[in-house]
PDB file of N, CA and C in Angstrom:
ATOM      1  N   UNK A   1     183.945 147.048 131.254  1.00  0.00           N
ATOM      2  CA  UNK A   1     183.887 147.621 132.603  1.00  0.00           C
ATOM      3  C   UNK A   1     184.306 146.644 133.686  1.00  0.00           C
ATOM      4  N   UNK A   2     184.669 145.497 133.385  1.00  0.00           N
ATOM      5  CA  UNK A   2     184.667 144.907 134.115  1.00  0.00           C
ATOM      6  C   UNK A   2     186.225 143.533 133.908  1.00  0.00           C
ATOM      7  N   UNK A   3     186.915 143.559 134.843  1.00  0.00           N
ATOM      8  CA  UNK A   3     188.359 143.160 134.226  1.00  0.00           C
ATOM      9  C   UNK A   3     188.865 141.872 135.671  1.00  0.00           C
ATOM     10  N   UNK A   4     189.404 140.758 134.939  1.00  0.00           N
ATOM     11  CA  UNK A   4     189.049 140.058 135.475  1.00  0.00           C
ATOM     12  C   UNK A   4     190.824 139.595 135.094  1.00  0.00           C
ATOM     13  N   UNK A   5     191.712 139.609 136.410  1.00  0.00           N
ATOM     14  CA  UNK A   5     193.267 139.487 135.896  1.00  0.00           C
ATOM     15  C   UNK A   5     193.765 138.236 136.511  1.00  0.00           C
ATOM     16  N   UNK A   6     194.532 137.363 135.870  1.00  0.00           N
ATOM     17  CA  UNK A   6     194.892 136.319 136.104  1.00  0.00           C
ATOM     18  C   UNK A   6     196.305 136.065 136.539  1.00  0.00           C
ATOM     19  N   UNK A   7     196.820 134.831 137.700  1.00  0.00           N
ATOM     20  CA  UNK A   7     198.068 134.932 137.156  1.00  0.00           C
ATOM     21  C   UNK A   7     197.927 133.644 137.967  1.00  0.00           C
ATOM     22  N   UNK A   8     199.789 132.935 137.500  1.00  0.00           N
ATOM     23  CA  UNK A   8     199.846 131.735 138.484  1.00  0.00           C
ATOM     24  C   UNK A   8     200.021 130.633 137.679  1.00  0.00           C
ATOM     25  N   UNK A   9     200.254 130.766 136.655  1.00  0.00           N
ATOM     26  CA  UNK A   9     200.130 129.880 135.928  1.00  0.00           C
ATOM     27  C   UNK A   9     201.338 129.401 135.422  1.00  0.00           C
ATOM     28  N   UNK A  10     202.338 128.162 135.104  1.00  0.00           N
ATOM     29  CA  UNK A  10     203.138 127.984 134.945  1.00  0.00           C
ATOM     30  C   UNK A  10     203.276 126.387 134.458  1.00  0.00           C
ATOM     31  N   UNK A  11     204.483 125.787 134.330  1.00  0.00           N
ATOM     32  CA  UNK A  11     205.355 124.496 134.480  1.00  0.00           C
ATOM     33  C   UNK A  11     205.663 123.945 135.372  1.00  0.00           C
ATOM     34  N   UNK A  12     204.913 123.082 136.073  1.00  0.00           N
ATOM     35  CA  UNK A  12     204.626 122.042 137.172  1.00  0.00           C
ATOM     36  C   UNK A  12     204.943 120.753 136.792  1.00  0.00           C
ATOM     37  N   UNK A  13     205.532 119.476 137.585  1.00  0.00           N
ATOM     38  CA  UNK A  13     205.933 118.288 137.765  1.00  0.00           C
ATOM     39  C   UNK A  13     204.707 117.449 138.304  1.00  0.00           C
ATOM     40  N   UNK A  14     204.442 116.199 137.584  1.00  0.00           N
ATOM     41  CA  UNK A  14     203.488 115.421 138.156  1.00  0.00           C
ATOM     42  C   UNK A  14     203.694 115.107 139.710  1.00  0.00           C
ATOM     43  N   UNK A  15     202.421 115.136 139.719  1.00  0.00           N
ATOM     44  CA  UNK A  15     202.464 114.975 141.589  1.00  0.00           C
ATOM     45  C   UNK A  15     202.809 116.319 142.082  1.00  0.00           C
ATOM     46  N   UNK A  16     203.012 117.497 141.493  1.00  0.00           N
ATOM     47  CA  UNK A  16     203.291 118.410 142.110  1.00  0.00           C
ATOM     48  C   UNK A  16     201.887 119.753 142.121  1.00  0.00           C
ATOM     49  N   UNK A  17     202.066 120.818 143.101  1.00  0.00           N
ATOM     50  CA  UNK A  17     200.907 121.631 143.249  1.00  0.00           C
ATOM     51  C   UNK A  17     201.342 123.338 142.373  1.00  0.00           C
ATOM     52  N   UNK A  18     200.217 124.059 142.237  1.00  0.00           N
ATOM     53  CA  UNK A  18     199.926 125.097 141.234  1.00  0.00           C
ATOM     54  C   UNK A  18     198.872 126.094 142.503  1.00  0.00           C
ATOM     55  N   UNK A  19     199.716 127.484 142.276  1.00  0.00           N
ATOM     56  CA  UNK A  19     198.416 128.037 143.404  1.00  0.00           C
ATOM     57  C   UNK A  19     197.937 129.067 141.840  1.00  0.00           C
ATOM     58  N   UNK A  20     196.489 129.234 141.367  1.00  0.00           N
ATOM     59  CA  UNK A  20     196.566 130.459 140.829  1.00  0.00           C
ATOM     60  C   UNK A  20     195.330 131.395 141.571  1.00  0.00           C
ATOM     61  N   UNK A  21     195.523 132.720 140.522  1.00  0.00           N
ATOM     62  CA  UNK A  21     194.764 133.916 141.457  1.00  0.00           C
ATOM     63  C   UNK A  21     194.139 134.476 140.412  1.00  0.00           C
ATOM     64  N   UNK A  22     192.812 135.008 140.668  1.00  0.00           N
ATOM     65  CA  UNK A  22     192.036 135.943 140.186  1.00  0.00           C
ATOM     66  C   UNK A  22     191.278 137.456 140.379  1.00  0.00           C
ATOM     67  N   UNK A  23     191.565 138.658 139.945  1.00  0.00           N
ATOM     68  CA  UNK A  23     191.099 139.738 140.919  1.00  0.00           C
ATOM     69  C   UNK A  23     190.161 140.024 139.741  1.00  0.00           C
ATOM     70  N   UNK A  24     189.066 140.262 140.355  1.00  0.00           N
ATOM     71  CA  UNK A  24     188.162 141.267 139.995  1.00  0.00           C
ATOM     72  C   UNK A  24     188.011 142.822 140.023  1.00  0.00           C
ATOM     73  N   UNK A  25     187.969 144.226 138.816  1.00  0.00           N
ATOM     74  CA  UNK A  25     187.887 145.001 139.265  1.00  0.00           C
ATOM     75  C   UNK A  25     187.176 145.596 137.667  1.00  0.00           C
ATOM     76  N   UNK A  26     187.052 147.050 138.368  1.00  0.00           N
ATOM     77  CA  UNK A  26     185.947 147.874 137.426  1.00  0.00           C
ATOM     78  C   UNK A  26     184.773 147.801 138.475  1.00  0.00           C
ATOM     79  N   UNK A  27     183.215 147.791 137.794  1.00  0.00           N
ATOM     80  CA  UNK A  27     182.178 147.890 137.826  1.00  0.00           C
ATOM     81  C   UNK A  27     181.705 146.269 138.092  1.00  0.00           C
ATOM     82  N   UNK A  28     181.634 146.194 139.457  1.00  0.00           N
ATOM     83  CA  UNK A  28     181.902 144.583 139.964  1.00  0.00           C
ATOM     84  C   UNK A  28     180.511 144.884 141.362  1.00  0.00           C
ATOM     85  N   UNK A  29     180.316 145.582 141.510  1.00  0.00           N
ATOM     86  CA  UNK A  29     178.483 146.208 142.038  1.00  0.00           C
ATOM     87  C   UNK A  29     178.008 145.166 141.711  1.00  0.00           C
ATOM     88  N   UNK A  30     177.291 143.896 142.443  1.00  0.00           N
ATOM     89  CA  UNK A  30     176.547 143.039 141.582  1.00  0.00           C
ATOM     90  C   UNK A  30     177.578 141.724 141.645  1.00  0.00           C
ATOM     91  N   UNK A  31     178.557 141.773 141.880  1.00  0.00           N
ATOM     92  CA  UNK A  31     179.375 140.364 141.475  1.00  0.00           C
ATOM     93  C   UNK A  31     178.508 139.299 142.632  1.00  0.00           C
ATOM     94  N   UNK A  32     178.711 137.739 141.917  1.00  0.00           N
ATOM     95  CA  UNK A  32     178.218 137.052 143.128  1.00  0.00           C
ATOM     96  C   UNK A  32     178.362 135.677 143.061  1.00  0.00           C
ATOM     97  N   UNK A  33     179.259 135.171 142.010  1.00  0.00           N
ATOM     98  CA  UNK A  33     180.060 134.032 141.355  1.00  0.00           C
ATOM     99  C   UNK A  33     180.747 134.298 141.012  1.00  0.00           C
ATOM    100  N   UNK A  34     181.974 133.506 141.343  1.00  0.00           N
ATOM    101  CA  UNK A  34     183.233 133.502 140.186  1.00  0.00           C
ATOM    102  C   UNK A  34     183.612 132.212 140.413  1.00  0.00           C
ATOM    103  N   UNK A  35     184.532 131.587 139.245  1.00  0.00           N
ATOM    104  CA  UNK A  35     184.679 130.575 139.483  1.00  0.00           C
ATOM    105  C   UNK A  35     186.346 130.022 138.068  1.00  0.00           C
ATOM    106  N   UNK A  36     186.242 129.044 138.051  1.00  0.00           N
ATOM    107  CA  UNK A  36     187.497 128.792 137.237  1.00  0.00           C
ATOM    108  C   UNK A  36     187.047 127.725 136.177  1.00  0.00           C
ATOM    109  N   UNK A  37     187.304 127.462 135.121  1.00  0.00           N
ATOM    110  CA  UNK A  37     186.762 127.021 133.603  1.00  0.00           C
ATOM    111  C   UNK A  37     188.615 126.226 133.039  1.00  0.00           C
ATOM    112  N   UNK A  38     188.449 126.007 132.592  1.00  0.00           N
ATOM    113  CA  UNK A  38     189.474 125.262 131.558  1.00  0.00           C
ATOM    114  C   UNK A  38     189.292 124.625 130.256  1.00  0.00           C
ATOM    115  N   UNK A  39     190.244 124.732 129.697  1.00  0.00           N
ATOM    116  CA  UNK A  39     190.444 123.884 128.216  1.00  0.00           C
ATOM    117  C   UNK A  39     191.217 123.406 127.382  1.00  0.00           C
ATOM    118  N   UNK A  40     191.629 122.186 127.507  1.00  0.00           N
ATOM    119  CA  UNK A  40     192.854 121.494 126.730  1.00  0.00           C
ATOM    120  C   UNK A  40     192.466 121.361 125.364  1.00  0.00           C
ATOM    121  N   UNK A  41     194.001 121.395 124.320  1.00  0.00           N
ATOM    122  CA  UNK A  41     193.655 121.111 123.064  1.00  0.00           C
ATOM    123  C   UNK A  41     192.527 120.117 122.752  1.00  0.00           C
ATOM    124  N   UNK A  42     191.525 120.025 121.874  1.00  0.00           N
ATOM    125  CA  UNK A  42     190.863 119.398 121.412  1.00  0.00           C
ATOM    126  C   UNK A  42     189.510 118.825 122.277  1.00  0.00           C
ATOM    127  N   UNK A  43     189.347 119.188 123.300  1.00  0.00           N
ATOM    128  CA  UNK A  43     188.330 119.497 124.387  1.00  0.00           C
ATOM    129  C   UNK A  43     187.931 121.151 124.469  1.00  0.00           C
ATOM    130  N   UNK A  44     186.506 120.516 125.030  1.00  0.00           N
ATOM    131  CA  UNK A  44     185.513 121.725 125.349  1.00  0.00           C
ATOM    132  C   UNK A  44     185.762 122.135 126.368  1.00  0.00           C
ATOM    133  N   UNK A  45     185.338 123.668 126.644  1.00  0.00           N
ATOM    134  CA  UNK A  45     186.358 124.086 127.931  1.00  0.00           C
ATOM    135  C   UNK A  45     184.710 123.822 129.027  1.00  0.00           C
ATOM    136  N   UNK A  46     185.535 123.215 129.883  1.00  0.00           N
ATOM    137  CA  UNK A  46     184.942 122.665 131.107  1.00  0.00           C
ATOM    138  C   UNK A  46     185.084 123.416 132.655  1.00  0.00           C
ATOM    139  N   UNK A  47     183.910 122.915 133.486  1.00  0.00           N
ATOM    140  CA  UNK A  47     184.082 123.960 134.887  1.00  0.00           C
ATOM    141  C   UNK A  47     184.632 122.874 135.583  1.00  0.00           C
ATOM    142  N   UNK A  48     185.707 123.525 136.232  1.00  0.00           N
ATOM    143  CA  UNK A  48     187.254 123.096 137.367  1.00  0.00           C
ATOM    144  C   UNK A  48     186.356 123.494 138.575  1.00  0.00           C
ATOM    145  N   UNK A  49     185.995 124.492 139.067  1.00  0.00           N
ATOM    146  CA  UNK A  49     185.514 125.346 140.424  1.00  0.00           C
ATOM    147  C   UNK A  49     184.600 126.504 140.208  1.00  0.00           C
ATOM    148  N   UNK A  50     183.403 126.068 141.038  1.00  0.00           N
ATOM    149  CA  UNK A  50     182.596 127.647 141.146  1.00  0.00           C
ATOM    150  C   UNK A  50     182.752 127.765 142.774  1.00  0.00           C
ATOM    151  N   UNK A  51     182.981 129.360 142.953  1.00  0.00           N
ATOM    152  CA  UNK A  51     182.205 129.622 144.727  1.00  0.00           C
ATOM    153  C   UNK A  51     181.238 130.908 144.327  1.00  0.00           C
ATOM    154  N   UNK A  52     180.317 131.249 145.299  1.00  0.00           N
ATOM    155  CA  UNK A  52     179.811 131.744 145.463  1.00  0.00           C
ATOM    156  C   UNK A  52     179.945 133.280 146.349  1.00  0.00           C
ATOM    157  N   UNK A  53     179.971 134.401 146.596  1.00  0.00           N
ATOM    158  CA  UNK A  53     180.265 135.377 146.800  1.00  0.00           C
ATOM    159  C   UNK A  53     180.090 135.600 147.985  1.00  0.00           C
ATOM    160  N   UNK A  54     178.868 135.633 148.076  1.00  0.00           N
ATOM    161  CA  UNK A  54     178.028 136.008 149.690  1.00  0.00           C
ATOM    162  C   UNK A  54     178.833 134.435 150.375  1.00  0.00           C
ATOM    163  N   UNK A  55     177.623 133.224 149.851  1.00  0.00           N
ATOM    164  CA  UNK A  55     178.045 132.143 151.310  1.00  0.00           C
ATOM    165  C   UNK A  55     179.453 131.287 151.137  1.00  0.00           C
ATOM    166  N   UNK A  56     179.920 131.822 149.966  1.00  0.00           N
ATOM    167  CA  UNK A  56     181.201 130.794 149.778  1.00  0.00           C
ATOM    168  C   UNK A  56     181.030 128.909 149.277  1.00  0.00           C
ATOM    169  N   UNK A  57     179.716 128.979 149.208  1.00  0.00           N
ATOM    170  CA  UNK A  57     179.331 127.810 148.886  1.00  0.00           C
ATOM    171  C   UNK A  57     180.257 127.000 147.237  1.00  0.00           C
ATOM    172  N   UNK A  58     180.512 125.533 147.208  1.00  0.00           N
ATOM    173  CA  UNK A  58     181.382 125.425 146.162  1.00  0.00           C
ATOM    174  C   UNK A  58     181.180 124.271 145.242  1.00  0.00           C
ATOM    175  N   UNK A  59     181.210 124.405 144.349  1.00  0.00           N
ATOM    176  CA  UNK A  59     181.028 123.165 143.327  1.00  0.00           C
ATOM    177  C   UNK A  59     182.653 122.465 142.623  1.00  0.00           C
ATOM    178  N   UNK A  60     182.529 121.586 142.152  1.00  0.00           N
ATOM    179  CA  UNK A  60     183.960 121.162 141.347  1.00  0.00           C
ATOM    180  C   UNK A  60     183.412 120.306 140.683  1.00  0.00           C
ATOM    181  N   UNK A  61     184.447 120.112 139.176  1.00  0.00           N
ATOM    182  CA  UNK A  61     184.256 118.983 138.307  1.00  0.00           C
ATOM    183  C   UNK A  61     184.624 117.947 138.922  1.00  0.00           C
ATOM    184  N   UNK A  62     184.141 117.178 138.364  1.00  0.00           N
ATOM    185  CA  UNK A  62     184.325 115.579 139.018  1.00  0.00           C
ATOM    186  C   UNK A  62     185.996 114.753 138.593  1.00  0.00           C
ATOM    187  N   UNK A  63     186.509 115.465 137.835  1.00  0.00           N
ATOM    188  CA  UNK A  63     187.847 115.235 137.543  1.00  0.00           C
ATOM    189  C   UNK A  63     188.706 115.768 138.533  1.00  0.00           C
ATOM    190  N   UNK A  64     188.771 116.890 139.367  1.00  0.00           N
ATOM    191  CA  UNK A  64     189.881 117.583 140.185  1.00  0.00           C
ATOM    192  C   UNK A  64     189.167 117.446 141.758  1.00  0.00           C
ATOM    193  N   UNK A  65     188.194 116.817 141.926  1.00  0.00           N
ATOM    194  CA  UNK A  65     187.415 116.668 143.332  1.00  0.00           C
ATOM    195  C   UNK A  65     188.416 115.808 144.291  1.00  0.00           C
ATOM    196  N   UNK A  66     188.829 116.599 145.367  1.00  0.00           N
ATOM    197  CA  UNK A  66     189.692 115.732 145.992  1.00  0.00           C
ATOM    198  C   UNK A  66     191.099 116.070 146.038  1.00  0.00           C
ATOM    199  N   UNK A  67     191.222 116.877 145.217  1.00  0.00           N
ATOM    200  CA  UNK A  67     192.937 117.249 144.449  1.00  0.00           C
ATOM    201  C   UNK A  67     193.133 118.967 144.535  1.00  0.00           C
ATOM    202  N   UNK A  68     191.399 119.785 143.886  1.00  0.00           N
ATOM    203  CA  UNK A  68     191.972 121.192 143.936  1.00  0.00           C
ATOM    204  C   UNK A  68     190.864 122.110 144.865  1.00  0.00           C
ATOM    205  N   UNK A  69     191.113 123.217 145.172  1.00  0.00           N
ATOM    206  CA  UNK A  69     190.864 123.846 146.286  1.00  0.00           C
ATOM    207  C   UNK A  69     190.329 124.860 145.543  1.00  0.00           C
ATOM    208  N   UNK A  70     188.798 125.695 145.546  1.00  0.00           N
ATOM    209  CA  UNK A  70     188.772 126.936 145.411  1.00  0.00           C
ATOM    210  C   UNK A  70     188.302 127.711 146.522  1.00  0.00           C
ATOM    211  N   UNK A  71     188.685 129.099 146.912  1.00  0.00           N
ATOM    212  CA  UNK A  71     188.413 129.804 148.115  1.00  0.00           C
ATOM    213  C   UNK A  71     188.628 131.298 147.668  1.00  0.00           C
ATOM    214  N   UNK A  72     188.183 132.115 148.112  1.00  0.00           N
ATOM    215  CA  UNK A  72     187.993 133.578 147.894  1.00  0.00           C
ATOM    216  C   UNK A  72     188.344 134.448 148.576  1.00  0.00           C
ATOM    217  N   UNK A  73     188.090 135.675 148.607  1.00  0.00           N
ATOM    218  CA  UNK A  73     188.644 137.122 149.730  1.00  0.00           C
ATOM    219  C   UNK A  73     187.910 137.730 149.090  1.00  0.00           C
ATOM    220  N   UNK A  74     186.739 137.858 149.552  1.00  0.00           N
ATOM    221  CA  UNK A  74     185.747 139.182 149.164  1.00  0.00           C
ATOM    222  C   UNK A  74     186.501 140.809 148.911  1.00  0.00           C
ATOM    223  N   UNK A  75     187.319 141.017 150.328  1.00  0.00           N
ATOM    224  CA  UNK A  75     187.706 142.256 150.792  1.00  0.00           C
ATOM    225  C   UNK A  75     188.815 142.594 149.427  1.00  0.00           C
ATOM    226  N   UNK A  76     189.255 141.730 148.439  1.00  0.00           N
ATOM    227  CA  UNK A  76     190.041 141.618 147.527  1.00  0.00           C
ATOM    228  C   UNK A  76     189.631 141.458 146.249  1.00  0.00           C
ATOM    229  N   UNK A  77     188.479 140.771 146.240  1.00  0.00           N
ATOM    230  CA  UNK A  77     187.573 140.907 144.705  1.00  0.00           C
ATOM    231  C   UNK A  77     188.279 139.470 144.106  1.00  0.00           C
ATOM    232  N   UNK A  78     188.644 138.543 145.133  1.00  0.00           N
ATOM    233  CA  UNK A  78     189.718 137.803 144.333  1.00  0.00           C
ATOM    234  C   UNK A  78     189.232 136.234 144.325  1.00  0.00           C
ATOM    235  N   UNK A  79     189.502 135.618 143.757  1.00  0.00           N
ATOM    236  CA  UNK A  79     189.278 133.812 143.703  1.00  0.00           C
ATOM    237  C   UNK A  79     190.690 133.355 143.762  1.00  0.00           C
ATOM    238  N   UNK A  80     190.987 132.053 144.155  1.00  0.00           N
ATOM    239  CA  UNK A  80     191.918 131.383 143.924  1.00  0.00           C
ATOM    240  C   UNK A  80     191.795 129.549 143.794  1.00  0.00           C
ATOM    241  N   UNK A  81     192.875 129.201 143.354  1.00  0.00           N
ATOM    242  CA  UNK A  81     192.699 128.072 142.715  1.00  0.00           C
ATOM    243  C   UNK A  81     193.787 127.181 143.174  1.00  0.00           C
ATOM    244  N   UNK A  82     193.308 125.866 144.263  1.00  0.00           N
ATOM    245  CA  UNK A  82     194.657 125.681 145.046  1.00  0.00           C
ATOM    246  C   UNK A  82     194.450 123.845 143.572  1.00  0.00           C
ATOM    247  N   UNK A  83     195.949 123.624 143.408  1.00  0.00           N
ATOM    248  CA  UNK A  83     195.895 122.931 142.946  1.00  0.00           C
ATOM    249  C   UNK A  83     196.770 121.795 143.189  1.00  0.00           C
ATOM    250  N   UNK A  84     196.482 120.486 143.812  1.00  0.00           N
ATOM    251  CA  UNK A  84     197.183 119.201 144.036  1.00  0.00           C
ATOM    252  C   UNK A  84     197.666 118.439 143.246  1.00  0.00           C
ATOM    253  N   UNK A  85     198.570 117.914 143.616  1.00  0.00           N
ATOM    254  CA  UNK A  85     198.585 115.768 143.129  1.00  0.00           C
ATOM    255  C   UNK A  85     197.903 115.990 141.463  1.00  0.00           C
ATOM    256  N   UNK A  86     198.862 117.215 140.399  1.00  0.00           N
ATOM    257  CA  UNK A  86     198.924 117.554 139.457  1.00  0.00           C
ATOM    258  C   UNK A  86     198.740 116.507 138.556  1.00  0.00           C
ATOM    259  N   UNK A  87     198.559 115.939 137.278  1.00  0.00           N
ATOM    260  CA  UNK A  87     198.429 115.143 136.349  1.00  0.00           C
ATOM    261  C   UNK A  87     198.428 115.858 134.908  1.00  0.00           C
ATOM    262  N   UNK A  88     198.959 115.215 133.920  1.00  0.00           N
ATOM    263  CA  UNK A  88     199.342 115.805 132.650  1.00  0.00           C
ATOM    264  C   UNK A  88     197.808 116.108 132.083  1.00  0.00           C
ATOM    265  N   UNK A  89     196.908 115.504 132.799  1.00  0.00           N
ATOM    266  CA  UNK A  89     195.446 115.456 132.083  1.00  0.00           C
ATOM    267  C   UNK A  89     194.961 116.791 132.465  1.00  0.00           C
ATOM    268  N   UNK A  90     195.318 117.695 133.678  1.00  0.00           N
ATOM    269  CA  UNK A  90     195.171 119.089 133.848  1.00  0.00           C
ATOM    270  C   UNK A  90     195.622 119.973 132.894  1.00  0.00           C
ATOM    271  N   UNK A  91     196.496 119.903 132.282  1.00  0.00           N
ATOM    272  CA  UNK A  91     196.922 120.578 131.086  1.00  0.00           C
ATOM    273  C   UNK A  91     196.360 121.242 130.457  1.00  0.00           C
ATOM    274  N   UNK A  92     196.195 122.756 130.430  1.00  0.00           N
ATOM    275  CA  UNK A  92     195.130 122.904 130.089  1.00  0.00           C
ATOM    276  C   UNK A  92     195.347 125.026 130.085  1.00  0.00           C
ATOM    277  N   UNK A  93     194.732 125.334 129.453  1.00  0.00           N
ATOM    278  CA  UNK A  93     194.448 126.765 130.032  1.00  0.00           C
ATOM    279  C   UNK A  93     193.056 127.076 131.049  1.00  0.00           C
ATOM    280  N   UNK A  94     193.997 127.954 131.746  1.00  0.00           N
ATOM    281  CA  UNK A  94     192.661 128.275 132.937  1.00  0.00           C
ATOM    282  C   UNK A  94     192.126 129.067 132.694  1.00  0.00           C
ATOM    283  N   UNK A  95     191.080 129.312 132.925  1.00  0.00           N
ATOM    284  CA  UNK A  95     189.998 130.744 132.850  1.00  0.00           C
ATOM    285  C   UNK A  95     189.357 130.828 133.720  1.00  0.00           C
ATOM    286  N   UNK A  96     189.429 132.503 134.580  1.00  0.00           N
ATOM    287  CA  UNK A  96     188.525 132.729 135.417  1.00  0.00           C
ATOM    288  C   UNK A  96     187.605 133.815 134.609  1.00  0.00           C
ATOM    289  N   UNK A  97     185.961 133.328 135.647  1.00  0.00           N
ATOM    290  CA  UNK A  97     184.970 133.693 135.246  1.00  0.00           C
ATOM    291  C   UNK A  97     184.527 134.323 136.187  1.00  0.00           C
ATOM    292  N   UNK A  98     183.577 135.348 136.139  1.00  0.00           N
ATOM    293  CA  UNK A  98     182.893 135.945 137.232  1.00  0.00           C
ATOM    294  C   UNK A  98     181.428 136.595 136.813  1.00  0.00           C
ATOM    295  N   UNK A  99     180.635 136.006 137.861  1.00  0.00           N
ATOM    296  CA  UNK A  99     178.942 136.987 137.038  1.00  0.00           C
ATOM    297  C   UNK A  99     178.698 137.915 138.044  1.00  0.00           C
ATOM    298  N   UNK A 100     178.525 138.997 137.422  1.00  0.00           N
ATOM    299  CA  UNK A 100     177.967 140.275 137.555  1.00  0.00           C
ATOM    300  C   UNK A 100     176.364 140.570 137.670  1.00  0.00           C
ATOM    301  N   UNK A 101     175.411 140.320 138.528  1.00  0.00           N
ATOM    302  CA  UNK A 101     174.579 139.993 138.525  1.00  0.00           C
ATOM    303  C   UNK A 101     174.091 139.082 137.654  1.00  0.00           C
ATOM    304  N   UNK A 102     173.449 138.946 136.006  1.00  0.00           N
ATOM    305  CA  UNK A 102     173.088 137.384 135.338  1.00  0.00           C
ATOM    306  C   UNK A 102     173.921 137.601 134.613  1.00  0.00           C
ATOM    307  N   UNK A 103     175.007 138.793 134.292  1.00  0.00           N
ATOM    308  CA  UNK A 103     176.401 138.434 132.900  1.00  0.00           C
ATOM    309  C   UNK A 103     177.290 138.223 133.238  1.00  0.00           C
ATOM    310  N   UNK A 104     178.146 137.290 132.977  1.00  0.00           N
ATOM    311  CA  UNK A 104     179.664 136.912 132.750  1.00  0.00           C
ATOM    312  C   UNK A 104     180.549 137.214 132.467  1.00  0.00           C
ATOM    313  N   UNK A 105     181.634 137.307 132.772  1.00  0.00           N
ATOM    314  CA  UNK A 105     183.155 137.745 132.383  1.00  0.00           C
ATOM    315  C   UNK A 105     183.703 136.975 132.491  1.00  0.00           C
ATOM    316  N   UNK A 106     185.060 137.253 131.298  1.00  0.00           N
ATOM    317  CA  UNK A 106     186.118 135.818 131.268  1.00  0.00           C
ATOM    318  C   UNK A 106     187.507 136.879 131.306  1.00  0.00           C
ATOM    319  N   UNK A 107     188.375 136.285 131.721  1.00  0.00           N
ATOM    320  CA  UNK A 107     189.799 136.543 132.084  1.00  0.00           C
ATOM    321  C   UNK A 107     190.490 135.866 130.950  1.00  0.00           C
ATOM    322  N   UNK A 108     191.503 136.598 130.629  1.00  0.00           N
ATOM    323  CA  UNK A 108     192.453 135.928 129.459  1.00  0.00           C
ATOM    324  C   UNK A 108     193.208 134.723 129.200  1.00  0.00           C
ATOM    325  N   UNK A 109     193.088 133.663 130.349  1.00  0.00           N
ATOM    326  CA  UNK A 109     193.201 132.611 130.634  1.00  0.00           C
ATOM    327  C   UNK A 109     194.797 132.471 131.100  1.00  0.00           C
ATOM    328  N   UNK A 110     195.535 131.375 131.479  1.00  0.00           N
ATOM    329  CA  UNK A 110     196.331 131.380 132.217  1.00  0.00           C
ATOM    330  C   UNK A 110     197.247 129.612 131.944  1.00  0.00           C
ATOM    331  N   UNK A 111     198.212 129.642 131.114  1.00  0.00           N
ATOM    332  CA  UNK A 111     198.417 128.153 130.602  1.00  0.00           C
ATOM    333  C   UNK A 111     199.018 127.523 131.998  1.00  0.00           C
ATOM    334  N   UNK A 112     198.608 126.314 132.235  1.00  0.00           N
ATOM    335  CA  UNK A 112     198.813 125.487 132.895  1.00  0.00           C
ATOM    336  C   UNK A 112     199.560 124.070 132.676  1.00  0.00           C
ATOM    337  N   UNK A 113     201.131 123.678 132.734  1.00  0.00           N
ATOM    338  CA  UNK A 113     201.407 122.398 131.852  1.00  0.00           C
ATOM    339  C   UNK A 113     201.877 121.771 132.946  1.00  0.00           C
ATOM    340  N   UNK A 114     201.141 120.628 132.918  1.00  0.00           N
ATOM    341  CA  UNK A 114     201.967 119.154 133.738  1.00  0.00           C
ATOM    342  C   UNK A 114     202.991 118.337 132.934  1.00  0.00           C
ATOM    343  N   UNK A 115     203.954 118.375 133.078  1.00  0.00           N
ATOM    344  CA  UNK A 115     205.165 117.540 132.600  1.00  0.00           C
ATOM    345  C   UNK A 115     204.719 116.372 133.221  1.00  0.00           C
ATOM    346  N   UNK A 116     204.568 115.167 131.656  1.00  0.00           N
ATOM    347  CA  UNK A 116     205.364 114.049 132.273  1.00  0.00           C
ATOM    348  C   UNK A 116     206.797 113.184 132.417  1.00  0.00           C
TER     349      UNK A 116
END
């Protein structure tokens, strides 16, 4: 019931930026986090960005702090994922997440490659 579509994702140059996007739709009554997840070969997939729904409030991993941007549009159901000053260590597939009052949804993820 609940569908969570990705896009934005592509072949980027070090030092260079990545915008991606997330919409929420279905049975989304209740949404009130979403946020963005990742996972490179042979790593555990890790949290990139959470915001919060109502106050917009925001967290980031301590790896992209400084470098990537998350921000929202309620009126759109949507997240986005501003991404800087790229590094091959981002590499990674993205996943957006979103909770629905206490359950979760994941989006089909979205490959992300930094060329070096």
């Amino acid at each position: 019931q609940v569908h969570l579509s990705e896009s934005g994702g592509g072949l980027v140059q070090v030092g260079g930026s990545l915008n991606l996007s997330c919409v929420a739709s279905g049975s989304i009554d209740g949404l009130n986090t979403m946020g963005w997840y990742r996972q490179a070969p042979g790593k555990q997939r890790e949290l990139v960005a959470g915001i919060t729904v109502n106050s917009g409030y925001t967290n980031y991993g301590d790896s992209v702090k400084g470098r990537f941007g998350i921000s929202r549009d309620n009126a759109a159901n949507s997240v986005y994922l501003h991404m800087t000053d790229l590094r091959p260590e981002d590499t990674a597939v993205y996943y957006c997440r979103a909770y629905v009052y206490s359950n979760s949804y994941w989006g089909q993820g979205t490959q992300v490659t930094v060329s070096s």
